[in-house]
C-alpha atoms as a PDB file:
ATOM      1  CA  UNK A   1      34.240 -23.066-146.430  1.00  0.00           C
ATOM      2  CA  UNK A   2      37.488 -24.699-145.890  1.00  0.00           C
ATOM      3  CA  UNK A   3      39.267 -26.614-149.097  1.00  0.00           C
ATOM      4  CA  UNK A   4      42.218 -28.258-148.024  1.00  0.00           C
ATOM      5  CA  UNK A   5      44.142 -24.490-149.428  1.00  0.00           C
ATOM      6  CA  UNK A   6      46.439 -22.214-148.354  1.00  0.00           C
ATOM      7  CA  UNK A   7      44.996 -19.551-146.131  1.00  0.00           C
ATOM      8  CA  UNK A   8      46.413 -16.673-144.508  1.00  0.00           C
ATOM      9  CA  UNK A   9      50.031 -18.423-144.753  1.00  0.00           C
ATOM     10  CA  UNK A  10      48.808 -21.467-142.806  1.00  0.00           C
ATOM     11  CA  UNK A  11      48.375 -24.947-144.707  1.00  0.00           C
ATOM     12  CA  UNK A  12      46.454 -27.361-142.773  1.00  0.00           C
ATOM     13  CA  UNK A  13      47.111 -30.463-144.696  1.00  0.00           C
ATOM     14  CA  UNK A  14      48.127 -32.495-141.998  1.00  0.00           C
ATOM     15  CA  UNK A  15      45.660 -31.359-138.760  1.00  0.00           C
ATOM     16  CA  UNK A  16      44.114 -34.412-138.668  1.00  0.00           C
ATOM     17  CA  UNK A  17      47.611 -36.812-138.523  1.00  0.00           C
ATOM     18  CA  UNK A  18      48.930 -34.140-136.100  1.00  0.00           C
ATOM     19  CA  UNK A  19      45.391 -33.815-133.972  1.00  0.00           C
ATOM     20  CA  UNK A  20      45.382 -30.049-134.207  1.00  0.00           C
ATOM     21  CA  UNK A  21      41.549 -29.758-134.726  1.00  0.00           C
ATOM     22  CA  UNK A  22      39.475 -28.220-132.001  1.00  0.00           C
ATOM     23  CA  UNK A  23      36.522 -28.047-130.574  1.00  0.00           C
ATOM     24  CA  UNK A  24      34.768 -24.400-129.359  1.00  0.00           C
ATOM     25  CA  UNK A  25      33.409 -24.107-125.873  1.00  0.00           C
ATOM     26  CA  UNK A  26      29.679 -23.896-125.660  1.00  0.00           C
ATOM     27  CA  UNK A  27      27.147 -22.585-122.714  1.00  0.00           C
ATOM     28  CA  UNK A  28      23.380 -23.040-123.257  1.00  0.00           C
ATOM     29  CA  UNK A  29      20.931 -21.492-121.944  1.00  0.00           C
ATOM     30  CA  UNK A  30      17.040 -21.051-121.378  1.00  0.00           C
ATOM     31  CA  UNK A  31      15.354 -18.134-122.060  1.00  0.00           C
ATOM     32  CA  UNK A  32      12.053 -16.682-121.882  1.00  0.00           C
ATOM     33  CA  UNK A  33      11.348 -18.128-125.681  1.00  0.00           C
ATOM     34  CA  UNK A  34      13.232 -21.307-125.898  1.00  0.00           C
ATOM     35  CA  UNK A  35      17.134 -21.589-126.200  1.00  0.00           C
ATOM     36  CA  UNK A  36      20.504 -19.971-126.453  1.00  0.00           C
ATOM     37  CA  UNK A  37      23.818 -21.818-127.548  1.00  0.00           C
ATOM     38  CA  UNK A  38      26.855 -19.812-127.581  1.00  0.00           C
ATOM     39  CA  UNK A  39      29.546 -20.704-129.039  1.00  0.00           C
ATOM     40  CA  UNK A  40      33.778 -18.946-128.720  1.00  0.00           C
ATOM     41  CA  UNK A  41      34.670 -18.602-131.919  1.00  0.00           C
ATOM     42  CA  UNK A  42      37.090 -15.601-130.913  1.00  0.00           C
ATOM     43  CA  UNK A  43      39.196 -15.222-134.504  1.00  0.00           C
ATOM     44  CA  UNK A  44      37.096 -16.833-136.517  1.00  0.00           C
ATOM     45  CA  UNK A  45      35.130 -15.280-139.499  1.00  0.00           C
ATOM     46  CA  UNK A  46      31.488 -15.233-139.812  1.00  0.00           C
ATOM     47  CA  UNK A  47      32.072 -16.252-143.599  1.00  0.00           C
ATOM     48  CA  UNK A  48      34.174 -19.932-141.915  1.00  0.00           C
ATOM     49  CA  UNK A  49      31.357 -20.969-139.702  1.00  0.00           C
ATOM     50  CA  UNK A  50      28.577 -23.469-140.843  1.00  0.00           C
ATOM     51  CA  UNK A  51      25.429 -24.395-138.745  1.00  0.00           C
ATOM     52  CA  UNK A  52      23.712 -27.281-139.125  1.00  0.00           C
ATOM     53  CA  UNK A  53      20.366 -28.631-137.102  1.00  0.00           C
ATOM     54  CA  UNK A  54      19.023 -31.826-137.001  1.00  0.00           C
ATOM     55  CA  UNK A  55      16.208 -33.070-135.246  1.00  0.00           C
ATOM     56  CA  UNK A  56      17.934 -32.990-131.744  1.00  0.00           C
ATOM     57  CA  UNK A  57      21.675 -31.927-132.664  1.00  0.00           C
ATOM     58  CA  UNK A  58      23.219 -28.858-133.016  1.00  0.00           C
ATOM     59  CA  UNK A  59      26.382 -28.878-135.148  1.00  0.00           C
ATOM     60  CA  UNK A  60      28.597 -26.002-135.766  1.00  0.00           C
ATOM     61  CA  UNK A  61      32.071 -26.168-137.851  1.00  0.00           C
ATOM     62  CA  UNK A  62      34.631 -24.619-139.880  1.00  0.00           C
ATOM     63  CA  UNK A  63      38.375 -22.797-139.589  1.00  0.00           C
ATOM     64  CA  UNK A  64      40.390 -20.578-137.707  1.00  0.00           C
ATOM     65  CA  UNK A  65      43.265 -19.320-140.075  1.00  0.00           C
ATOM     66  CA  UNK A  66      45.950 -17.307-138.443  1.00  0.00           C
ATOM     67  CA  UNK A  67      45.187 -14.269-140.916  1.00  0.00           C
ATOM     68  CA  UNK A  68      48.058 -12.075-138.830  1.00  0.00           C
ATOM     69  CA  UNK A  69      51.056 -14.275-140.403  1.00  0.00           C
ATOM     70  CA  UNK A  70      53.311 -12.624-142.526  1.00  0.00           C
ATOM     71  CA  UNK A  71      55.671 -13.443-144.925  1.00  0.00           C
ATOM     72  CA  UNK A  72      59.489 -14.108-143.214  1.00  0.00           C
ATOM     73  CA  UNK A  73      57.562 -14.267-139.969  1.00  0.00           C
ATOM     74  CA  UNK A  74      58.758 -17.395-137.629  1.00  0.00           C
ATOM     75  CA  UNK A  75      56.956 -18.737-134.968  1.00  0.00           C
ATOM     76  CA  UNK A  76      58.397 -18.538-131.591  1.00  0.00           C
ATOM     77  CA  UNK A  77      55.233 -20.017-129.365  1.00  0.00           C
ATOM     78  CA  UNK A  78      52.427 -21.329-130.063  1.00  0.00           C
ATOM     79  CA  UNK A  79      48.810 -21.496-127.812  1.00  0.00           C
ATOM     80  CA  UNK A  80      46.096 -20.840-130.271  1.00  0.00           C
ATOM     81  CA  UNK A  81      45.123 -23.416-132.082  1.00  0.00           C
ATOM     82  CA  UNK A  82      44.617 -22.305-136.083  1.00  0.00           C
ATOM     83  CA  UNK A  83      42.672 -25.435-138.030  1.00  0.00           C
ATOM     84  CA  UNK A  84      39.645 -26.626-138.836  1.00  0.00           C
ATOM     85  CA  UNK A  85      36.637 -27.065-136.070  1.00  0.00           C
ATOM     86  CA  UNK A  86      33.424 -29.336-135.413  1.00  0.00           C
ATOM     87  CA  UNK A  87      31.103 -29.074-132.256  1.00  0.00           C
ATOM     88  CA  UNK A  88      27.996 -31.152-131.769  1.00  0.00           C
ATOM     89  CA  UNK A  89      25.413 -30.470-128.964  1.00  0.00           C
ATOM     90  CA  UNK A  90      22.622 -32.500-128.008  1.00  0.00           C
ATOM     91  CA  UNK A  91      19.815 -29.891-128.545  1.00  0.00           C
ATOM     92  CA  UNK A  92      17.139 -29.859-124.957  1.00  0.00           C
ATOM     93  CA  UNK A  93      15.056 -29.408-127.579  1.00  0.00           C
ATOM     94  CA  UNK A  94      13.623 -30.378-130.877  1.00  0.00           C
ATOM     95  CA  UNK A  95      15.381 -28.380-133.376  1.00  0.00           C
ATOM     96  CA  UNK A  96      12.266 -29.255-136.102  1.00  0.00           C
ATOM     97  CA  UNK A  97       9.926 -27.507-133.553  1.00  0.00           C
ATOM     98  CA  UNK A  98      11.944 -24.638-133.031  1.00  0.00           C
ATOM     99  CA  UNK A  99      12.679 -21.910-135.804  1.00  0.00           C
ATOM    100  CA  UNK A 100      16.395 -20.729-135.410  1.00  0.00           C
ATOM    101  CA  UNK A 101      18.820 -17.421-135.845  1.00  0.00           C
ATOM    102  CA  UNK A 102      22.387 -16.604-135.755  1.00  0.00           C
ATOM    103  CA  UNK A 103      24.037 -13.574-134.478  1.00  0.00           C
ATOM    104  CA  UNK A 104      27.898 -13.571-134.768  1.00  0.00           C
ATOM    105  CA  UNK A 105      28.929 -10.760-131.832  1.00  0.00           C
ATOM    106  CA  UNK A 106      32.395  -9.979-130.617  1.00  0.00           C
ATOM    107  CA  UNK A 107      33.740 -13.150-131.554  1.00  0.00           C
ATOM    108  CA  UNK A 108      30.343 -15.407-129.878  1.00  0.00           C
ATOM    109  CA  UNK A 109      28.565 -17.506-132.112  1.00  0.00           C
ATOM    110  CA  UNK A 110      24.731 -16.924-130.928  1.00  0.00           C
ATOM    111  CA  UNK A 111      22.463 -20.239-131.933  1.00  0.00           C
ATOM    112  CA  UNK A 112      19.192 -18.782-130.907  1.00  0.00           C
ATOM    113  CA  UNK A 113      15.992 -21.759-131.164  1.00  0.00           C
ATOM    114  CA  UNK A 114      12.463 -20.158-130.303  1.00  0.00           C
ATOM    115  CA  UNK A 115       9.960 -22.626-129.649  1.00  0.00           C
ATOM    116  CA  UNK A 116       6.972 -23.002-132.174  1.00  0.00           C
ATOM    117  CA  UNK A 117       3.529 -22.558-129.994  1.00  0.00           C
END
């Protein structure tokens, strides 16, 4: 998880003071079993991500580094957003009745909760 380093030639010291965090998008859905959240986490690494259930919360967080910078590079523009990241949903469910997988695909972080019978 994130330290407060340097990683990939991108020191986020100062996200916070310059309100660079983010927040990923999020769909949810019902299936057959109990729930899907999906999360975009496009350019993130399955190794930066942390979920975290409570009894009717879903939180997901950790860091985007821009891993593509290179020494003597400058940047030009600017649109993606390369810092640390917190989302909290308010489960439909009760995560403490559910028992619940990950899946990291294509860049889609897969909360899956199946309902206990």
């Amino acid at each position: 998880m994130y330290n407060g380093g340097v990683a990939g030639g991108m020191v986020f010291l100062f996200d916070e003071l310059r309100g660079l965090e983010w927040s990923p998008q999020a769909d949810i859905y019902r299936t057959p079993t109990g729930w899907l959240v999906k999360f975009d986490l496009a350019g993130v690494s399955p190794d930066e991500v942390r979920v975290e259930a409570t009894r009717s919360e879903l939180l997901v967080s950790g860091v985007r580094r821009d891993r593509f910078v290179q020494k003597g590079y400058l940047h030009h523009s600017m649109e993606i957003s390369y810092s640390r990241f917190e989302r909290t949903i308010r489960l439909p469910c009760r995560a403490d009745q559910c028992s619940m997988r990950t899946e990291f695909v294509e860049g889609m972080l897969l909360v899956i909760l199946d309902e206990e019978e």
